[in-house]
N, C-alpha and C. Protein backbone atom coordinates (compact mmCIF):
# COMPACT_ATOMS: atom_id res chain seq x y z
N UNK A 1 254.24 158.35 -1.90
CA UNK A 1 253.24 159.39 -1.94
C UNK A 1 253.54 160.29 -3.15
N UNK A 2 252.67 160.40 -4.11
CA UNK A 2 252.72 161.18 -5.36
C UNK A 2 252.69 162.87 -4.56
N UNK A 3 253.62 163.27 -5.70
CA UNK A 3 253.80 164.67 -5.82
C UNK A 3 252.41 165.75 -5.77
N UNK A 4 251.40 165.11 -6.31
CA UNK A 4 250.01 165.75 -6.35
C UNK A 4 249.25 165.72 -5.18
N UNK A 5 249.48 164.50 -4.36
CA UNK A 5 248.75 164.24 -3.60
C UNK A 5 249.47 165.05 -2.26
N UNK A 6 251.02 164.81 -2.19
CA UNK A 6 251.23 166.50 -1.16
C UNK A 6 250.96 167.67 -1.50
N UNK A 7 250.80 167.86 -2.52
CA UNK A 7 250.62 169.61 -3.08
C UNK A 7 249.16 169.66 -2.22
N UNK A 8 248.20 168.75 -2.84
CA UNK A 8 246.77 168.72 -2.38
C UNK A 8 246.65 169.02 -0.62
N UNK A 9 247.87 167.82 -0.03
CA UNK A 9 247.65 168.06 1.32
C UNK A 9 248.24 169.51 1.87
N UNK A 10 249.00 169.94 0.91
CA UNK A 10 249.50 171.25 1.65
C UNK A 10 248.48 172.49 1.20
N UNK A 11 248.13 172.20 0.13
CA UNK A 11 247.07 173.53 -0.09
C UNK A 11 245.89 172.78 0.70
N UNK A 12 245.23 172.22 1.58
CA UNK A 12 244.06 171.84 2.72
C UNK A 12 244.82 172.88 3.67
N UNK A 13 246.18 172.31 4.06
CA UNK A 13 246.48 172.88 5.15
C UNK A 13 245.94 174.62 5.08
N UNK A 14 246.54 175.33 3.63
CA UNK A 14 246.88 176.45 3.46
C UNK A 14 245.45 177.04 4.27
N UNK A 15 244.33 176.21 3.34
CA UNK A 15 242.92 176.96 3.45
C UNK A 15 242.45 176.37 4.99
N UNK A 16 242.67 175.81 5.41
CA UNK A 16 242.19 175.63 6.82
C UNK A 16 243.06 176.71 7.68
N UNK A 17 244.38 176.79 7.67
CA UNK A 17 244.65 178.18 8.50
C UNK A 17 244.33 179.58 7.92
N UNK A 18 244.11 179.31 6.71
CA UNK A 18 243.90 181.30 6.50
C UNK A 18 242.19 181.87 6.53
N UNK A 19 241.15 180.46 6.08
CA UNK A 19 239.76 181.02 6.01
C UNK A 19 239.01 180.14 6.64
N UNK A 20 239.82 179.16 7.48
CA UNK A 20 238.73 178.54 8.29
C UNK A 20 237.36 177.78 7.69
N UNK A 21 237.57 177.50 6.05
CA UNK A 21 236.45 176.72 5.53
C UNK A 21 236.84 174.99 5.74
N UNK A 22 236.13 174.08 5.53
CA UNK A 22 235.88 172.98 5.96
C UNK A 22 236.46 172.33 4.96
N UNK A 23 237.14 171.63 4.50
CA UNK A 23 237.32 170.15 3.15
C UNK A 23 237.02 169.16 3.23
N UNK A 24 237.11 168.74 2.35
CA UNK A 24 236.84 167.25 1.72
C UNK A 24 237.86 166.75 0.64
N UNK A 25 238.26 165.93 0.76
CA UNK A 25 238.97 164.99 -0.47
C UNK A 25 237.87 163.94 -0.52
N UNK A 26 238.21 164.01 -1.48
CA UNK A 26 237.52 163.12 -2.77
C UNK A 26 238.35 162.62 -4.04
N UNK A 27 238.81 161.45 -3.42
CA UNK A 27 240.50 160.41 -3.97
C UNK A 27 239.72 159.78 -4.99
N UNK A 28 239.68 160.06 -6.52
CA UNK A 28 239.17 159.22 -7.65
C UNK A 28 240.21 158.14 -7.60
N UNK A 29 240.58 157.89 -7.25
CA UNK A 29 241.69 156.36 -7.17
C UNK A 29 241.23 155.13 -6.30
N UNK A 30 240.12 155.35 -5.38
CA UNK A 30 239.83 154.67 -5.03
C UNK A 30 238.85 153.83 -6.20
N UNK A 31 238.31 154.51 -7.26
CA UNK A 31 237.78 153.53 -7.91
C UNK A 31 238.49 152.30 -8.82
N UNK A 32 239.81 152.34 -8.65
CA UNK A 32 240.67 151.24 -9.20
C UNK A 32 241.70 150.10 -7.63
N UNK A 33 241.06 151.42 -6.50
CA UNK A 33 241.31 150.08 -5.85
C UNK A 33 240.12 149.75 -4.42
N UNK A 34 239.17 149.78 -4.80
CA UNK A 34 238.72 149.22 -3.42
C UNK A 34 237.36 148.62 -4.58
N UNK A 35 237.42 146.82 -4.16
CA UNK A 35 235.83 146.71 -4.97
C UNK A 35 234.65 147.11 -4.50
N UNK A 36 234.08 146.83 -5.78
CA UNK A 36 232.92 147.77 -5.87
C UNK A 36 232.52 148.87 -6.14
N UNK A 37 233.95 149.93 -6.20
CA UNK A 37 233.56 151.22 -6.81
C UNK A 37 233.09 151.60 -7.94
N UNK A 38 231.97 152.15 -8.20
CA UNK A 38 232.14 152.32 -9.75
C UNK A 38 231.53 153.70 -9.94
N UNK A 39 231.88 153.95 -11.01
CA UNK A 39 230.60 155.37 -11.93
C UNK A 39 230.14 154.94 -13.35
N UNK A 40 229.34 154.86 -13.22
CA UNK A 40 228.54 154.51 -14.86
C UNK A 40 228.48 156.18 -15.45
N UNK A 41 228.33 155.91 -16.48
CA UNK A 41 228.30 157.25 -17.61
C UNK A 41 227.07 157.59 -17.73
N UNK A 42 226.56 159.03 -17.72
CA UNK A 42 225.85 159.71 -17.86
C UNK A 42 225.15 159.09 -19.15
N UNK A 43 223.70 159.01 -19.19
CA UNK A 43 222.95 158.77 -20.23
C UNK A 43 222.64 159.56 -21.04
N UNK A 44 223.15 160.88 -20.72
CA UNK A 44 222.93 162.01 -21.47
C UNK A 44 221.11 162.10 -21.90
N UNK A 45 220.39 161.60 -20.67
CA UNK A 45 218.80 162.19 -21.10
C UNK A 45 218.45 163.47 -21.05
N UNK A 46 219.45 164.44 -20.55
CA UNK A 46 218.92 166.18 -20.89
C UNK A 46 218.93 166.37 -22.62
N UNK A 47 219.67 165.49 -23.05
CA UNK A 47 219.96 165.57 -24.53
C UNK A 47 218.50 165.68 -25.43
N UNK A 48 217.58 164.53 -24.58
CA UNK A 48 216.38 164.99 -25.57
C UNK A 48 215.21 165.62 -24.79
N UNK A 49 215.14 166.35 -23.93
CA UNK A 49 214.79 166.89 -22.93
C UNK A 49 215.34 167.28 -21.62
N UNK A 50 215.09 168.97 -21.41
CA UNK A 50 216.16 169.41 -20.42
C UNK A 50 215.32 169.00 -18.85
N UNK A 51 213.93 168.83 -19.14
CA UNK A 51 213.11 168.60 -17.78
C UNK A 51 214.06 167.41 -17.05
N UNK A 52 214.33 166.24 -18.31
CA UNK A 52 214.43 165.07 -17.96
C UNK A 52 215.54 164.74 -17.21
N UNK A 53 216.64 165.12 -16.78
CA UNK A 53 218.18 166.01 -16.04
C UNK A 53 217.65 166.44 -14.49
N UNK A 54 217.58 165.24 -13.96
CA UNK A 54 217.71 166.24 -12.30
C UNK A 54 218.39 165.05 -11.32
N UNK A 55 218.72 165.80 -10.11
CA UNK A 55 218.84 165.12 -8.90
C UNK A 55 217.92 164.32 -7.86
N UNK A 56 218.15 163.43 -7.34
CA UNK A 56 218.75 162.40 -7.82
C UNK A 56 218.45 161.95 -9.51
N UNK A 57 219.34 161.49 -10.38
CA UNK A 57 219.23 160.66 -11.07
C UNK A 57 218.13 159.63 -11.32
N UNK A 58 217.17 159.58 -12.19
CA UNK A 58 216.22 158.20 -12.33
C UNK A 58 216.74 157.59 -13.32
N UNK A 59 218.17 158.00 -14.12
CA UNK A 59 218.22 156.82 -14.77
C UNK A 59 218.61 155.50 -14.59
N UNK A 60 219.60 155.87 -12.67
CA UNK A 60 220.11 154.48 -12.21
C UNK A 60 219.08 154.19 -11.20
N UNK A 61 218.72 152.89 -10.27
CA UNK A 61 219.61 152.06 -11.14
C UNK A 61 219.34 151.31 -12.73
N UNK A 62 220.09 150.63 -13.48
CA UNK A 62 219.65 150.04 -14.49
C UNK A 62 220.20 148.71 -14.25
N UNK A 63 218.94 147.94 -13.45
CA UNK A 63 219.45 146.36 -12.99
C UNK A 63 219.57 145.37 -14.59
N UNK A 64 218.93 145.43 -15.91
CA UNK A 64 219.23 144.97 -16.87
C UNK A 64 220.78 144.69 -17.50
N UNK A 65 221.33 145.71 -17.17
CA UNK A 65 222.70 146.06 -17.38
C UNK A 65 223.77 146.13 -16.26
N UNK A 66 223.39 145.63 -15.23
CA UNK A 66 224.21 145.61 -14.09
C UNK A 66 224.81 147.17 -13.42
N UNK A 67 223.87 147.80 -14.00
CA UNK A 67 224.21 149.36 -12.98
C UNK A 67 223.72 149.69 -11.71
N UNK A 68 224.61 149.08 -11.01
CA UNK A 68 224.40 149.27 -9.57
C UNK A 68 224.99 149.50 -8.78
N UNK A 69 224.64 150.38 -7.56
CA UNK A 69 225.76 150.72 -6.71
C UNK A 69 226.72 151.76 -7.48
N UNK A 70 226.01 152.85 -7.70
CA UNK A 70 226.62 153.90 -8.31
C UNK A 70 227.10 155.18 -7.40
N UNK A 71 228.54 155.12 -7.54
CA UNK A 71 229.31 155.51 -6.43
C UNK A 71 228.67 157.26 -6.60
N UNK A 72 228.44 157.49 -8.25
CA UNK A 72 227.90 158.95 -7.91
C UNK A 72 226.81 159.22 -7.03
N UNK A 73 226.36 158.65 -6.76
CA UNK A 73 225.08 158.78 -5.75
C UNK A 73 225.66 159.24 -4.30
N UNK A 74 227.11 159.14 -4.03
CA UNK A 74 227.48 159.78 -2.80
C UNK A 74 228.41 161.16 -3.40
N UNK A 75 228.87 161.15 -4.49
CA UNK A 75 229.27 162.27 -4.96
C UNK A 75 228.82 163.40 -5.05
N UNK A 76 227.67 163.09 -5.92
CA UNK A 76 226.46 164.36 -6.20
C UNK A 76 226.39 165.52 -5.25
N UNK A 77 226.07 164.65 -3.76
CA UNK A 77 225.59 166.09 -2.53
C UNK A 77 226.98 166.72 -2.60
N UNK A 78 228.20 166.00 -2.60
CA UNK A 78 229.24 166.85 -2.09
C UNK A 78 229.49 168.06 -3.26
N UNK A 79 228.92 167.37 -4.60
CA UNK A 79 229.39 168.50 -5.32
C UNK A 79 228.58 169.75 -5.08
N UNK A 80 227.22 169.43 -4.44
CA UNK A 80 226.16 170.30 -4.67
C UNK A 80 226.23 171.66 -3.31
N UNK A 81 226.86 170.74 -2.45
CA UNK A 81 226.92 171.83 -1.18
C UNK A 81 228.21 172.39 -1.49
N UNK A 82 229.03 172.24 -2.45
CA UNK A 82 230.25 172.79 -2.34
C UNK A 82 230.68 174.01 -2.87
N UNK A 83 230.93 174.79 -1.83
CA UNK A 83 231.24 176.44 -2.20
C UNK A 83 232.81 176.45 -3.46
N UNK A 84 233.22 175.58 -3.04
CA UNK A 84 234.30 175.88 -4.23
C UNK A 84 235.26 173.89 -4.75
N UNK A 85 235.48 174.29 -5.44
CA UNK A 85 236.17 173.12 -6.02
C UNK A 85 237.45 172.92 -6.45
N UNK A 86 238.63 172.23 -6.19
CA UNK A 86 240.07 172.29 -6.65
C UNK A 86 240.26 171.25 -7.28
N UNK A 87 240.69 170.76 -8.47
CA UNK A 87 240.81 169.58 -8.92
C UNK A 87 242.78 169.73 -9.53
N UNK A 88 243.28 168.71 -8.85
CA UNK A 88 244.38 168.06 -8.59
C UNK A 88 244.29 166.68 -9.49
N UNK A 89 245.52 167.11 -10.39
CA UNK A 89 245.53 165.69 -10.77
C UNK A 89 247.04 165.62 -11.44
N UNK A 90 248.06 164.45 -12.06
CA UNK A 90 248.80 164.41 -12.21
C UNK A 90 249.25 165.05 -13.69
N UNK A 91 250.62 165.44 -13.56
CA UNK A 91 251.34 165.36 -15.14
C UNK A 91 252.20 164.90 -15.59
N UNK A 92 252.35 164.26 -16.50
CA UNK A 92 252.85 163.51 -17.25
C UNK A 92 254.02 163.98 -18.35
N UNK A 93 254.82 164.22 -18.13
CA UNK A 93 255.60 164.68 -19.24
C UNK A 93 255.33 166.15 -19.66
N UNK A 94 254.85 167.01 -19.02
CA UNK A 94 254.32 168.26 -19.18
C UNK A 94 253.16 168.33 -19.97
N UNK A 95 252.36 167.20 -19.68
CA UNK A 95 250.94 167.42 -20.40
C UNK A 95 250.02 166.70 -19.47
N UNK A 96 248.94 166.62 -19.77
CA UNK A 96 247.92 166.45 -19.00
C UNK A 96 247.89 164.50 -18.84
N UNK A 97 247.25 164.24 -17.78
CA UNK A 97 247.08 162.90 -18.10
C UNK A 97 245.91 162.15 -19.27
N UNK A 98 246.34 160.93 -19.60
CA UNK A 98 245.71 160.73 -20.94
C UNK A 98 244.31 160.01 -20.31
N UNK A 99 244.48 159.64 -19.14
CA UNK A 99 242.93 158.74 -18.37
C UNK A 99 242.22 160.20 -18.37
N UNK A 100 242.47 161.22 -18.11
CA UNK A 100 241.32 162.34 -17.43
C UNK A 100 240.87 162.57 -18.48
């Protein structure tokens, strides 16, 4: 068990006994191990129009290119209902990791 991943479980604990708000983890590692996970990259269509940028997404799927089953599509709501956000991730030699 990585060092990050108890810190993570002990700060859940922290905020579930002191404010009684609800969590979620959300393990980006599962996309290197369970198949089928994936996230395709943003097409960046606000780029030539800001209308063109909303929820859900119409740019997926893109069956030409095999974009399917885009794991952000279960991501999205959680980010959207979420009163606050903690992002946990590892370090490396006293610097950041080079994947993030």
């Amino acid at each position: 068990m990585s060092k990050s991943w108890r810190l993570l479980k002990l700060a859940e604990e922290v905020v579930h006994a002191t404010t009684g708000f609800e969590t979620e983890i959300l393990d980006l590692s599962l996309l290197t191990s369970q198949y089928g996970r994936v996230i395709h990259p943003c097409k960046a269509c606000v780029s030539t129009a800001q209308p063109l940028c909303h929820w859900p997404c119409s740019c997926y799927p893109n069956f030409a290119m095999g974009q399917t089953s885009d794991w952000m599509n279960e991501i999205y709501p959680m980010w959207a209902a979420a009163h606050g956000v903690m992002i946990v991730t590892p370090v490396n030699w006293y610097t950041l990791n080079p994947q993030v």
